[in-house]
PDB file of N, CA and C in Angstrom:
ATOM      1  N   UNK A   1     -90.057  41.340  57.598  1.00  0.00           N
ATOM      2  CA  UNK A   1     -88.795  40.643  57.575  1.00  0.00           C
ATOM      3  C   UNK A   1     -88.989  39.316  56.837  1.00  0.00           C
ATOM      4  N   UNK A   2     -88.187  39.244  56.076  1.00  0.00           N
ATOM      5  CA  UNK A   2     -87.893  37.499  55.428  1.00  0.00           C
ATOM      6  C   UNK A   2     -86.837  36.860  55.471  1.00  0.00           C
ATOM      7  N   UNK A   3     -87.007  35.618  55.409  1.00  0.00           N
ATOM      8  CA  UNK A   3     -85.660  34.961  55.575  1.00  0.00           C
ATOM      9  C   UNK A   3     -85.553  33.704  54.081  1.00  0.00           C
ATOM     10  N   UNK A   4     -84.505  33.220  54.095  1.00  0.00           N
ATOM     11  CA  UNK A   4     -84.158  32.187  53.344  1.00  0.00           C
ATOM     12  C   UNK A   4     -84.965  31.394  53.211  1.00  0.00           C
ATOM     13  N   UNK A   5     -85.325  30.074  52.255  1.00  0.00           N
ATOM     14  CA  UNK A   5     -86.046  29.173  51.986  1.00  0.00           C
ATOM     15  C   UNK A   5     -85.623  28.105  53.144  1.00  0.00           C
ATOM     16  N   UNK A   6     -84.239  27.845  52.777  1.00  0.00           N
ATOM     17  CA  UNK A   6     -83.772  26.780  53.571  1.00  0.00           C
ATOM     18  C   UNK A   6     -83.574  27.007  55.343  1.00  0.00           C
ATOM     19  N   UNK A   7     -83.884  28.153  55.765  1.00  0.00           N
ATOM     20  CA  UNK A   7     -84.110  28.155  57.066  1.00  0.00           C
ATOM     21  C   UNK A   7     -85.339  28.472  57.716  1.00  0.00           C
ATOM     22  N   UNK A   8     -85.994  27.744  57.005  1.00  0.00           N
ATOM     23  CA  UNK A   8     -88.052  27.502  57.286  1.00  0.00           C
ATOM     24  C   UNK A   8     -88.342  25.596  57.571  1.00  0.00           C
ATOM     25  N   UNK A   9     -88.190  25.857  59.324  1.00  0.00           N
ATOM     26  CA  UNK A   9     -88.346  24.796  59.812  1.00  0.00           C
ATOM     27  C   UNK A   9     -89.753  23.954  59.258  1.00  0.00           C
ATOM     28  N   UNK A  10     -90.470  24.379  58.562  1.00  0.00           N
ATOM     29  CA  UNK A  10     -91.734  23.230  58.322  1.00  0.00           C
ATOM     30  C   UNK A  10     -91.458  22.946  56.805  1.00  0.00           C
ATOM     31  N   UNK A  11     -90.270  23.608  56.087  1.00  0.00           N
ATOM     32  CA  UNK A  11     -90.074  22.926  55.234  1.00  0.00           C
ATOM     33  C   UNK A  11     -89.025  21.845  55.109  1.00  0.00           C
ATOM     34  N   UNK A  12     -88.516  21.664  56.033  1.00  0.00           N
ATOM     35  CA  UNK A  12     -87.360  20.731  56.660  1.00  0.00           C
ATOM     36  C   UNK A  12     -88.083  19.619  57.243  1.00  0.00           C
ATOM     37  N   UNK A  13     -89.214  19.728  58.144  1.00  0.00           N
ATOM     38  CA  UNK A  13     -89.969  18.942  58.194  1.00  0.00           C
ATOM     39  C   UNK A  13     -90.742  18.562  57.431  1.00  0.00           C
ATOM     40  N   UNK A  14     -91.380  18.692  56.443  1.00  0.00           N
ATOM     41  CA  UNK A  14     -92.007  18.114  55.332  1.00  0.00           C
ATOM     42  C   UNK A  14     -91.482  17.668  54.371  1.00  0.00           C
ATOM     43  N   UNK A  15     -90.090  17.946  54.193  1.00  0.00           N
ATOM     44  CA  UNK A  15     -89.256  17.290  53.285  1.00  0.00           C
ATOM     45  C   UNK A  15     -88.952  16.059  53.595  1.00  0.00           C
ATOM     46  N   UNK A  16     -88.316  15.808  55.282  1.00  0.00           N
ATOM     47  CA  UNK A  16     -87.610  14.569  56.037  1.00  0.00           C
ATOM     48  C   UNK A  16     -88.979  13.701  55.757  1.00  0.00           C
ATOM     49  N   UNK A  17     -90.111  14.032  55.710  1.00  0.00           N
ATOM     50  CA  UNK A  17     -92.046  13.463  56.153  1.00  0.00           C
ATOM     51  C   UNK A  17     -91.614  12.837  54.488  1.00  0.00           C
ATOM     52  N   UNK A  18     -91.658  13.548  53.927  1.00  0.00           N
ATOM     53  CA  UNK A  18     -91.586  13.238  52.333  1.00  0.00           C
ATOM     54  C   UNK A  18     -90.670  12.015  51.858  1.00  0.00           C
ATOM     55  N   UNK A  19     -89.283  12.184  52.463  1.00  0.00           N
ATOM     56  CA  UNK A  19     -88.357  11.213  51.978  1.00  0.00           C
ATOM     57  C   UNK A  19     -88.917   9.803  53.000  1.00  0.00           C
ATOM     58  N   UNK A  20     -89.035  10.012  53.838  1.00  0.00           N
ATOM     59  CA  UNK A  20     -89.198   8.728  54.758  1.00  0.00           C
ATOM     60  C   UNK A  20     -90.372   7.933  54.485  1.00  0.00           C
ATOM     61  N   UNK A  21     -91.720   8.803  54.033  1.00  0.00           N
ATOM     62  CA  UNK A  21     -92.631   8.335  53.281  1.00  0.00           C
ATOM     63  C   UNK A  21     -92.649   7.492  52.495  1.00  0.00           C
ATOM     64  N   UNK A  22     -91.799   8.249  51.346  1.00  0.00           N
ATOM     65  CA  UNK A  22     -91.405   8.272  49.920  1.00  0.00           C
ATOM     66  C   UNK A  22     -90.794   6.816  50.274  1.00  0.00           C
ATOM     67  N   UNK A  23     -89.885   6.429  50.537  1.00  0.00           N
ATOM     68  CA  UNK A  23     -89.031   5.655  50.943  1.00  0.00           C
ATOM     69  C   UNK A  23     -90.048   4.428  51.462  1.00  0.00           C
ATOM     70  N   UNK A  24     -90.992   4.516  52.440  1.00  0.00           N
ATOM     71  CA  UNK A  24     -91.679   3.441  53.130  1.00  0.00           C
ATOM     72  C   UNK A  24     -92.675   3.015  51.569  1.00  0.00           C
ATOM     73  N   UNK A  25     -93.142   3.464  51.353  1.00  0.00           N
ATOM     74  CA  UNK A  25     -94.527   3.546  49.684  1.00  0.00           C
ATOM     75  C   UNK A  25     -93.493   2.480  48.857  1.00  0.00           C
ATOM     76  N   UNK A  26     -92.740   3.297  48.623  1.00  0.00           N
ATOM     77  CA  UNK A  26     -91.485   2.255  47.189  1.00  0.00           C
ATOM     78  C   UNK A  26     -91.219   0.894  47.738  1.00  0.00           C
ATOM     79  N   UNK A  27     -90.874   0.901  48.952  1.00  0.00           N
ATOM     80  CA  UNK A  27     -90.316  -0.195  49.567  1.00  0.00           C
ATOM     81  C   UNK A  27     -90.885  -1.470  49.843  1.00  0.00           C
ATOM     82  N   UNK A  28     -92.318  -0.771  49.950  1.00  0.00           N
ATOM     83  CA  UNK A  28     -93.970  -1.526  49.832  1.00  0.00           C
ATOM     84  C   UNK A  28     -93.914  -1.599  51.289  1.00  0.00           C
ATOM     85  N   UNK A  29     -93.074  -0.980  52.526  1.00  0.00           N
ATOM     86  CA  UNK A  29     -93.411  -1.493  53.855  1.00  0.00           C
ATOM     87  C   UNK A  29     -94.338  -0.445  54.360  1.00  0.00           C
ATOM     88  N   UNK A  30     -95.103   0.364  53.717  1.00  0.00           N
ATOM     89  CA  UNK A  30     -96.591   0.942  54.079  1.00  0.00           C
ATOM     90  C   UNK A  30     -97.529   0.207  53.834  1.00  0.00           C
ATOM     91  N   UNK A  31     -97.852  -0.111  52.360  1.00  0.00           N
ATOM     92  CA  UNK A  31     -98.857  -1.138  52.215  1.00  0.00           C
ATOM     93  C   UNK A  31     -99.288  -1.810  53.132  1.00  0.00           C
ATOM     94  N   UNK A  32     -98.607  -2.475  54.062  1.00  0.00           N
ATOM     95  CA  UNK A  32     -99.120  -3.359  54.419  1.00  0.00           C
ATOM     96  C   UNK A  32     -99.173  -3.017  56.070  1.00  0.00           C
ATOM     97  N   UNK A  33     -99.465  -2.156  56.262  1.00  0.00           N
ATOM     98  CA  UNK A  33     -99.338  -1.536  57.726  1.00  0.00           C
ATOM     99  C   UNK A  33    -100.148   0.286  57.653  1.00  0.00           C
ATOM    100  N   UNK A  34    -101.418  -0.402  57.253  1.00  0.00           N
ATOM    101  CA  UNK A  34    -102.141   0.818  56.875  1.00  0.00           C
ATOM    102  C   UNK A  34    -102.538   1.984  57.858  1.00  0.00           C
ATOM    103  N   UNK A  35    -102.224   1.118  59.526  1.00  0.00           N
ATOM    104  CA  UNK A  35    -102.478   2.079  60.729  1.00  0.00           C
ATOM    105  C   UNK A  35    -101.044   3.096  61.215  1.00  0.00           C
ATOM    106  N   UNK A  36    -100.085   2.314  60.332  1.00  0.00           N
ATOM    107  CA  UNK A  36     -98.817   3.536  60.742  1.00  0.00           C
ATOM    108  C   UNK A  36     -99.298   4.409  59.822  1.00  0.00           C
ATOM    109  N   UNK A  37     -99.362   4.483  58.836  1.00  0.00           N
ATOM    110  CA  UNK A  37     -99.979   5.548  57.229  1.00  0.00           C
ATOM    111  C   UNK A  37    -100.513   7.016  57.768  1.00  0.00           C
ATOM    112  N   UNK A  38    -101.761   5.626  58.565  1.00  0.00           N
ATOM    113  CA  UNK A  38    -102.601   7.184  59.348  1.00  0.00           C
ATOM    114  C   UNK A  38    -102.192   7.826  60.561  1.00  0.00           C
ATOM    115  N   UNK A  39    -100.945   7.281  62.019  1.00  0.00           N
ATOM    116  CA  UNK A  39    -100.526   7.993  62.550  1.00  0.00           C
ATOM    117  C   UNK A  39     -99.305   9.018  61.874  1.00  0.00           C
ATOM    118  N   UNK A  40     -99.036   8.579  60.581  1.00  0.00           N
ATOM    119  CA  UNK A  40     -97.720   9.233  60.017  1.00  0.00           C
ATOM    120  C   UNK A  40     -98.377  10.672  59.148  1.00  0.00           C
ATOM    121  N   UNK A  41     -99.759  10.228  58.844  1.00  0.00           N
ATOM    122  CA  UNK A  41    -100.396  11.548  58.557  1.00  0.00           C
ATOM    123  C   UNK A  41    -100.917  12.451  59.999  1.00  0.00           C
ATOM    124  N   UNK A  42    -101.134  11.904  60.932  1.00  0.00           N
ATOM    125  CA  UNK A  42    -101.829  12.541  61.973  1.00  0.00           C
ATOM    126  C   UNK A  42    -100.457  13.414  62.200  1.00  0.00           C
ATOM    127  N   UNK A  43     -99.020  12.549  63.080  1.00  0.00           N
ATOM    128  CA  UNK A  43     -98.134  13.620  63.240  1.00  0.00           C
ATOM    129  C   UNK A  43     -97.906  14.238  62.251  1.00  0.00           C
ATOM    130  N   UNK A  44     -97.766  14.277  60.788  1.00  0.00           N
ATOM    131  CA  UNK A  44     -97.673  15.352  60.041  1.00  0.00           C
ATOM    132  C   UNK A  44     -98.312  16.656  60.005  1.00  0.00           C
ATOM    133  N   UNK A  45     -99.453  16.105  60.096  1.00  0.00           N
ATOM    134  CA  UNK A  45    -100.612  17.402  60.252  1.00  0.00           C
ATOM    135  C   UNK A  45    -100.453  18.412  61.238  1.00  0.00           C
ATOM    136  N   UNK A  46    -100.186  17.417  62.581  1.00  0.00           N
ATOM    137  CA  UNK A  46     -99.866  18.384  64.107  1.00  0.00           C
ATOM    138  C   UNK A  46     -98.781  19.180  64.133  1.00  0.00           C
ATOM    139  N   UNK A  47     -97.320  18.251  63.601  1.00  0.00           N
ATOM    140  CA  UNK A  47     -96.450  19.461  63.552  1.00  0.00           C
ATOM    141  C   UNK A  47     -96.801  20.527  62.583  1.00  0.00           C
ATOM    142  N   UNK A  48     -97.241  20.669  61.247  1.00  0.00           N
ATOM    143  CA  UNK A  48     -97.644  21.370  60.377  1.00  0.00           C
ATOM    144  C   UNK A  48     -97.874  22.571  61.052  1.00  0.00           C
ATOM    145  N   UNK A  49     -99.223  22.419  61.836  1.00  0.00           N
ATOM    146  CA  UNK A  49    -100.173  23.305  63.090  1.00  0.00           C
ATOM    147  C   UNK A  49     -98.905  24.046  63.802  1.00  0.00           C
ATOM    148  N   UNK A  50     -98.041  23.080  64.621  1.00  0.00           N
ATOM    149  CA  UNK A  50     -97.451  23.667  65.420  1.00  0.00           C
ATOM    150  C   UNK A  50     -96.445  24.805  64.708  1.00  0.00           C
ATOM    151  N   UNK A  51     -96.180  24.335  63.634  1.00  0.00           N
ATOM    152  CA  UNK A  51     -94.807  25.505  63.406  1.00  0.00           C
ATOM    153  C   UNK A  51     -95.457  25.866  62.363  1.00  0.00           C
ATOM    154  N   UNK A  52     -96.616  26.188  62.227  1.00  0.00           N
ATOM    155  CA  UNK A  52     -97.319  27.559  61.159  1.00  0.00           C
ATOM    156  C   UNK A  52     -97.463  28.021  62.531  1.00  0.00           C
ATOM    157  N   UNK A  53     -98.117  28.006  63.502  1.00  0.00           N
ATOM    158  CA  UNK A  53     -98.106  28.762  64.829  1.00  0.00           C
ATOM    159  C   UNK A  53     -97.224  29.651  65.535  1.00  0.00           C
ATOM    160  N   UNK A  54     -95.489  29.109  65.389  1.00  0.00           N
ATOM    161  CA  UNK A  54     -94.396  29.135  65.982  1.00  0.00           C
ATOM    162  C   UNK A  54     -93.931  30.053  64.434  1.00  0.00           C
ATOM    163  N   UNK A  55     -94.577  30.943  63.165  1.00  0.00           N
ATOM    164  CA  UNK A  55     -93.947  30.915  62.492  1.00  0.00           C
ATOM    165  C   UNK A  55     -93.911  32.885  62.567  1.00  0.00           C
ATOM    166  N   UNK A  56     -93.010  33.263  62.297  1.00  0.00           N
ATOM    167  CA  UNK A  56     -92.580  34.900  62.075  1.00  0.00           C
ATOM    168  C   UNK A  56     -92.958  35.771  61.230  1.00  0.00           C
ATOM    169  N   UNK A  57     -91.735  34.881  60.121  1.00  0.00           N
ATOM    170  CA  UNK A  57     -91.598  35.348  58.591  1.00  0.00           C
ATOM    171  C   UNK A  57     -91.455  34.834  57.388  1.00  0.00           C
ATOM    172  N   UNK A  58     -92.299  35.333  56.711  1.00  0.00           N
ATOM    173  CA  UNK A  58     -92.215  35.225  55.846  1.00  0.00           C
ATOM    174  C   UNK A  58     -90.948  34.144  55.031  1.00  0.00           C
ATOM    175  N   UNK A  59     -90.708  33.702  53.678  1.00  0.00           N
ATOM    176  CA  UNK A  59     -89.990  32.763  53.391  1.00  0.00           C
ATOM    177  C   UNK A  59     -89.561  33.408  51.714  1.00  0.00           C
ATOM    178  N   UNK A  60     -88.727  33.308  51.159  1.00  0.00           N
ATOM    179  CA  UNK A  60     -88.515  34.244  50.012  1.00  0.00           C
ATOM    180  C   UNK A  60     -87.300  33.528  49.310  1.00  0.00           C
ATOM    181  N   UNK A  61     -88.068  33.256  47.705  1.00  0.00           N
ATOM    182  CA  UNK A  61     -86.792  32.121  47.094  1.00  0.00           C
ATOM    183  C   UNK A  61     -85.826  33.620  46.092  1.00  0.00           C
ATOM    184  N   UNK A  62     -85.949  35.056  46.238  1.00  0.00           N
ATOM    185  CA  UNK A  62     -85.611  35.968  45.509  1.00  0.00           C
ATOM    186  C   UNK A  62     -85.452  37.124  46.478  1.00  0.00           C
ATOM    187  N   UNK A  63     -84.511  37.951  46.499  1.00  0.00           N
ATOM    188  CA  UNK A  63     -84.657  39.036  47.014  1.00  0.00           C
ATOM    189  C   UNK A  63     -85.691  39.722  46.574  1.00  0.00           C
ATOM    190  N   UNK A  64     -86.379  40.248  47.461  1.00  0.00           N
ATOM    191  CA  UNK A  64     -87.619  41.776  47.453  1.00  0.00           C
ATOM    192  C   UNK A  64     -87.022  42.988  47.418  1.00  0.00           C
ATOM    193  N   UNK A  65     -87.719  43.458  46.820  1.00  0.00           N
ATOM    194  CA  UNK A  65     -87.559  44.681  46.069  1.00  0.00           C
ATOM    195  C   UNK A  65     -87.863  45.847  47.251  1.00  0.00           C
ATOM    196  N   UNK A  66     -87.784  46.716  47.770  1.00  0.00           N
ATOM    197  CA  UNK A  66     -88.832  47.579  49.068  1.00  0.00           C
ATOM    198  C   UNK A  66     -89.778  48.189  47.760  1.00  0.00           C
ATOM    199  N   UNK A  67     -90.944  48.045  48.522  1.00  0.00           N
ATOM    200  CA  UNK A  67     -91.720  49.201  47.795  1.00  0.00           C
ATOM    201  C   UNK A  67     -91.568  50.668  48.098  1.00  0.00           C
ATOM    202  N   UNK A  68     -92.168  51.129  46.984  1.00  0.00           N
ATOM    203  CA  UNK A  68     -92.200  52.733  46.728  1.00  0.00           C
ATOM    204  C   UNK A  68     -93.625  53.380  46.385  1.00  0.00           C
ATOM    205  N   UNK A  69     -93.651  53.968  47.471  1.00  0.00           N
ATOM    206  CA  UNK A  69     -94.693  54.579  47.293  1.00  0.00           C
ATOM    207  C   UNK A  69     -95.165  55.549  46.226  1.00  0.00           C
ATOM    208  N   UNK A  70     -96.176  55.424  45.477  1.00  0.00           N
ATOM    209  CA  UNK A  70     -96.399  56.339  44.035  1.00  0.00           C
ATOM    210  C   UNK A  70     -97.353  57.058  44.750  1.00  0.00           C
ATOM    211  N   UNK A  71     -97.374  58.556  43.948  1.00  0.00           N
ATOM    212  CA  UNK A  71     -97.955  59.504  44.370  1.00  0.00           C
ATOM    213  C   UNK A  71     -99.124  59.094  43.028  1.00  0.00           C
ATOM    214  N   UNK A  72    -100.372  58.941  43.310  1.00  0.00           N
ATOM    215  CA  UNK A  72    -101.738  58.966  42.357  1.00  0.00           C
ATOM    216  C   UNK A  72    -101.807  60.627  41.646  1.00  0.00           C
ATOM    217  N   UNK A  73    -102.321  60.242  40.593  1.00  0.00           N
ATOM    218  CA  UNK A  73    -102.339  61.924  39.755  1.00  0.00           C
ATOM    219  C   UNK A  73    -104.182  62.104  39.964  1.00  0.00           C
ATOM    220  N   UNK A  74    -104.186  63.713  40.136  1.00  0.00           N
ATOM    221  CA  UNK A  74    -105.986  63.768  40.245  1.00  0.00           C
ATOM    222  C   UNK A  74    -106.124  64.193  38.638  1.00  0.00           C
TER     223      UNK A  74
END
């Protein structure tokens, strides 16, 4: 079974990780607060863990094709 791109919770979370990041770096208010940096990588990492754990199926930016089984020639 597969589902949509956009309904793959760890990419929703790594995106929000990304912008808020993204956002703290530009702003320069990481720089200077180098111990949030590393709890903001630690929870990243853990949820990562948790919902590859919590995960089903598969993720698919194209419909799949079903395969077909070929008969081999002797």
């Amino acid at each position: 079974m597969f589902k949509n791109i956009l309904a793959s919770k760890t990419l929703w979370v790594n995106g929000v990780t990304l912008v808020a990041t993204g956002t703290g770096f530009f702003a320069g208010a990481l720089s200077s607060h180098p111990d949030l940096v590393c709890w903001l990588v630690l929870v990243q990492a853990v949820a990562n863990i948790l919902l590859r754990f919590m995960t089903k199926t598969a993720i698919v930016t194209t419909p799949i094709k079903p395969q077909t089984d070929v008969a081999v020639s002797k």
